[in-house]
N, C-alpha and C. Protein backbone atom coordinates (compact mmCIF):
# COMPACT_ATOMS: atom_id res chain seq x y z
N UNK A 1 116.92 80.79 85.23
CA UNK A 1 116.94 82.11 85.83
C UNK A 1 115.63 82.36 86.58
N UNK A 2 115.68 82.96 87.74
CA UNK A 2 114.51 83.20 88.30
C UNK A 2 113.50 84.46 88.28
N UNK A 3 112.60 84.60 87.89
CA UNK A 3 111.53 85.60 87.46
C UNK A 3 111.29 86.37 89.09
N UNK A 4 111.09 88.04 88.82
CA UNK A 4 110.63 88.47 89.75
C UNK A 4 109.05 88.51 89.59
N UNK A 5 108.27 88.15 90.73
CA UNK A 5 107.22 88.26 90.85
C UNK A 5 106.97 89.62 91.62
N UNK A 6 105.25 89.83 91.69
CA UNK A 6 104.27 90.48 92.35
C UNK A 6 103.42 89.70 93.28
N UNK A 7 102.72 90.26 94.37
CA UNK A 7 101.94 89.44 94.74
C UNK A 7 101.29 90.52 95.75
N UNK A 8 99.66 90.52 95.70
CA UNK A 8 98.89 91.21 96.50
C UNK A 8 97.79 90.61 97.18
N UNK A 9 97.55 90.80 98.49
CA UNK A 9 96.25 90.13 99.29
C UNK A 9 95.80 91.12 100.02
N UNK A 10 94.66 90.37 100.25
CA UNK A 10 93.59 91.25 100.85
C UNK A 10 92.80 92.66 100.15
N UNK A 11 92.16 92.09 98.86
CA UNK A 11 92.01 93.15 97.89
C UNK A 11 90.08 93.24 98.12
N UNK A 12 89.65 94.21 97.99
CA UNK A 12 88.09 94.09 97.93
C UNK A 12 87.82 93.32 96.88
N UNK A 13 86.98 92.27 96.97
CA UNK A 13 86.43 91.38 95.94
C UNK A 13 85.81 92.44 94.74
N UNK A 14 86.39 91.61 93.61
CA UNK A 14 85.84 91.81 92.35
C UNK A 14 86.53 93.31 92.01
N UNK A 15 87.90 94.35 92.50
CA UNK A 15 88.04 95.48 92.14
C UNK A 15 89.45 95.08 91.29
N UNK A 16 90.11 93.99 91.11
CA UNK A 16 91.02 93.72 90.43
C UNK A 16 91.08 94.26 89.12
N UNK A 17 92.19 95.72 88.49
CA UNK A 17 91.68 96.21 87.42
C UNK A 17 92.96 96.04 86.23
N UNK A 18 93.55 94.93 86.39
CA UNK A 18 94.50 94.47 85.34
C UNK A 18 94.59 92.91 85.72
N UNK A 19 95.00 92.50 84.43
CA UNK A 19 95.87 90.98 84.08
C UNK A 19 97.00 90.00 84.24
N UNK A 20 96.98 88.83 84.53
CA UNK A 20 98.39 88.14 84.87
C UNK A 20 98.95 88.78 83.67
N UNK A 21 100.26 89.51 83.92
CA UNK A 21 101.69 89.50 82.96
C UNK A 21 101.37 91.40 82.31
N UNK A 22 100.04 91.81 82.89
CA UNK A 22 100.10 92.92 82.21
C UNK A 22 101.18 94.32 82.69
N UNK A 23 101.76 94.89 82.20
CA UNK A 23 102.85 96.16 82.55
C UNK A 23 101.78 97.58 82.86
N UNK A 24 102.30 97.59 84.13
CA UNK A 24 101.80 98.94 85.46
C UNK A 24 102.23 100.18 85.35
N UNK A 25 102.25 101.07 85.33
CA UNK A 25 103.40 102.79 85.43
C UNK A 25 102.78 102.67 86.80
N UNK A 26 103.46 103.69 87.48
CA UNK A 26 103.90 104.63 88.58
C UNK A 26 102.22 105.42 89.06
N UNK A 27 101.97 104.86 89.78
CA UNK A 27 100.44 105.77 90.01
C UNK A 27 98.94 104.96 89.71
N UNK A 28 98.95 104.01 88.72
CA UNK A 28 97.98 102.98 88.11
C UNK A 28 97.26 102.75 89.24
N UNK A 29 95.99 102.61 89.50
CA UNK A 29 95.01 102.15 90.00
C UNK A 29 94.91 100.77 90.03
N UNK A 30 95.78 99.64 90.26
CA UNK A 30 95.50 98.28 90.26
C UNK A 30 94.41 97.49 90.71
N UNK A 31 94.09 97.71 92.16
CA UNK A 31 92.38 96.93 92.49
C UNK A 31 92.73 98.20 93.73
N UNK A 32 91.62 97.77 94.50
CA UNK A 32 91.18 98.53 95.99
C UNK A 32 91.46 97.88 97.30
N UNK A 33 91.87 98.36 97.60
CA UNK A 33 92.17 97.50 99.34
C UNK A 33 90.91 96.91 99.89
N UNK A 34 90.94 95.94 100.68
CA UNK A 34 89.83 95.43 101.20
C UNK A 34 89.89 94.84 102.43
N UNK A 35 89.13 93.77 103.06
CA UNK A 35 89.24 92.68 104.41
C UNK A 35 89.15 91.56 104.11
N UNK A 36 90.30 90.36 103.26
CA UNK A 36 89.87 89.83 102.92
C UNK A 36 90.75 88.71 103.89
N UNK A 37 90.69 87.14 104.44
CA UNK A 37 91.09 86.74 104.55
C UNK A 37 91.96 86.49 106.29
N UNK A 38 92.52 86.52 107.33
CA UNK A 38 92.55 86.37 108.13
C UNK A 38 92.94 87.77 108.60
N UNK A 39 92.41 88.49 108.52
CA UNK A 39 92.71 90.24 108.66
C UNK A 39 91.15 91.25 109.58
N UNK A 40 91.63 91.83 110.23
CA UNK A 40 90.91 92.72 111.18
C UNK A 40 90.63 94.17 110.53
N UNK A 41 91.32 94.39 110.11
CA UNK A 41 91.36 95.62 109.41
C UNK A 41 91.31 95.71 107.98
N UNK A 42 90.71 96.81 107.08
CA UNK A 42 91.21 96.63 105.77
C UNK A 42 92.70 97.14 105.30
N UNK A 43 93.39 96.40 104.40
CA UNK A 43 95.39 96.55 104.24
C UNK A 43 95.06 96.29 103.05
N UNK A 44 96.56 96.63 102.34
CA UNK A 44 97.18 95.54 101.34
C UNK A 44 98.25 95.37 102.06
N UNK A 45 98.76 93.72 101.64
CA UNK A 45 99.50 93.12 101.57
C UNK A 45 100.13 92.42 100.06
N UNK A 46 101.32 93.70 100.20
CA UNK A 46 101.94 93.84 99.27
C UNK A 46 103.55 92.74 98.63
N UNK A 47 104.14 91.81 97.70
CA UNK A 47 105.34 91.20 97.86
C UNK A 47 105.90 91.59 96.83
N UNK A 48 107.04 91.37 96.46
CA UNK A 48 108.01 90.88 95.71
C UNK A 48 109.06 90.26 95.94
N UNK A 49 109.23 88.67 95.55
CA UNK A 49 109.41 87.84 95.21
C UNK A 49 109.97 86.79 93.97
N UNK A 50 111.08 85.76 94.38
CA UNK A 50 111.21 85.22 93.02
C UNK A 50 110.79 83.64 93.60
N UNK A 51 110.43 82.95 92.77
CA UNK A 51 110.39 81.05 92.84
C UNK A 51 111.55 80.53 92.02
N UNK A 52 112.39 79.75 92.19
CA UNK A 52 113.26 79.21 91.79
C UNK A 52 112.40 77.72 91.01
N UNK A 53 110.91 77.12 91.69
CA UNK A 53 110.38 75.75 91.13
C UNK A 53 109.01 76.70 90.28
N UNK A 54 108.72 75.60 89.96
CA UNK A 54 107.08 76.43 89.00
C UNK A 54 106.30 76.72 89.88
N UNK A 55 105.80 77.90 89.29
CA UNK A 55 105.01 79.07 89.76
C UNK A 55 103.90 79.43 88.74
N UNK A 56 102.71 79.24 89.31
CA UNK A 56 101.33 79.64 88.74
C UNK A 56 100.86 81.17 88.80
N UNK A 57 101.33 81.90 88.84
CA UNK A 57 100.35 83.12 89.08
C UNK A 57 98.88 83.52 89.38
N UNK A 58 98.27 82.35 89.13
CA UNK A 58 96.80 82.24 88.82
C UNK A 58 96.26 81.37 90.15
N UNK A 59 97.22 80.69 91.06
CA UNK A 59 96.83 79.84 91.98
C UNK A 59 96.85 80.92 93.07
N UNK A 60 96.53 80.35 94.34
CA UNK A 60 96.61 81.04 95.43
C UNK A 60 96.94 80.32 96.47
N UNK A 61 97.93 81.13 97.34
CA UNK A 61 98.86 80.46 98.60
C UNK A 61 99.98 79.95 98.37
N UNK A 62 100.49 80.31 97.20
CA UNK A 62 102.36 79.95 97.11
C UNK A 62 102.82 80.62 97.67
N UNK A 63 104.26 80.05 98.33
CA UNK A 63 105.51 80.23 98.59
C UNK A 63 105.96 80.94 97.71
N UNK A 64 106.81 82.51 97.80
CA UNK A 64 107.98 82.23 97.23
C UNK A 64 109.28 81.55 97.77
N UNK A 65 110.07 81.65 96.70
CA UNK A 65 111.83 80.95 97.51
C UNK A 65 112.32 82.14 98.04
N UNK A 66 111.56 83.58 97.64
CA UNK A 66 112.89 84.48 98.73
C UNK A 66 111.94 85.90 98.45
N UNK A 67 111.45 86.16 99.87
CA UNK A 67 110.51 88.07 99.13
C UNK A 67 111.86 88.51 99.40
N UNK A 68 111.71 89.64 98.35
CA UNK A 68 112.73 90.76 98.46
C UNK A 68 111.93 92.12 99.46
N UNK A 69 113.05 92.87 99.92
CA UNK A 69 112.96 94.18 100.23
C UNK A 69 113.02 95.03 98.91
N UNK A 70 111.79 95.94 98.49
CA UNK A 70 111.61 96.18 97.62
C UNK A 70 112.96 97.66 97.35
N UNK A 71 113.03 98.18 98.97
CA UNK A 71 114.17 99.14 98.97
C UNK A 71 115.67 98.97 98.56
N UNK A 72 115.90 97.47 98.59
CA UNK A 72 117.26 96.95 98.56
C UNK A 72 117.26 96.86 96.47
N UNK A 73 116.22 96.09 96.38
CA UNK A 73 116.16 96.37 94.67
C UNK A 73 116.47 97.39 93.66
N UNK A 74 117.00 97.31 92.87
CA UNK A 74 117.74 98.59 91.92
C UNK A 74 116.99 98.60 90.30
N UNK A 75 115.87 99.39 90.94
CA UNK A 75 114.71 99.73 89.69
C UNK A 75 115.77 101.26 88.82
N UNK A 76 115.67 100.61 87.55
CA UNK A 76 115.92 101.82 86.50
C UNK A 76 114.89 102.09 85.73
């Protein structure tokens, strides 16, 4: 079965304020936007995503097998 992921770039160094696998509410302060990486401006760049092969969370520059539209998803 395939796991939904998260995935965020371009964060100000060092404001990351939670853990691989830790659970978020609605409003949470996660890190700070920043300029990091081939970007002009400061953004986030925000995903969700599943991998169908192994997936590190901890690496950087994976593929997923498919981002989702987070609007099309059916959060309860």
């Amino acid at each position: 079965m395939n796991k939904l992921y998260t995935r965020s770039a371009h964060l100000e160094k060092s404001s990351i304020m939670v853990e691989v696998g830790d659970t978020v509410v609605t409003g949470q302060v996660i890190a700070k936007m920043g300029n990091s990486g081939r970007s002009e401006v400061r953004h986030l760049h925000f995903e969700l995503g599943t991998k169908t092969d192994a997936f590190d969370p901890c690496e950087m520059s994976q593929n997923f097998t498919w981002v989702h539209d987070p609007a099309q998803l059916d959060f309860q």
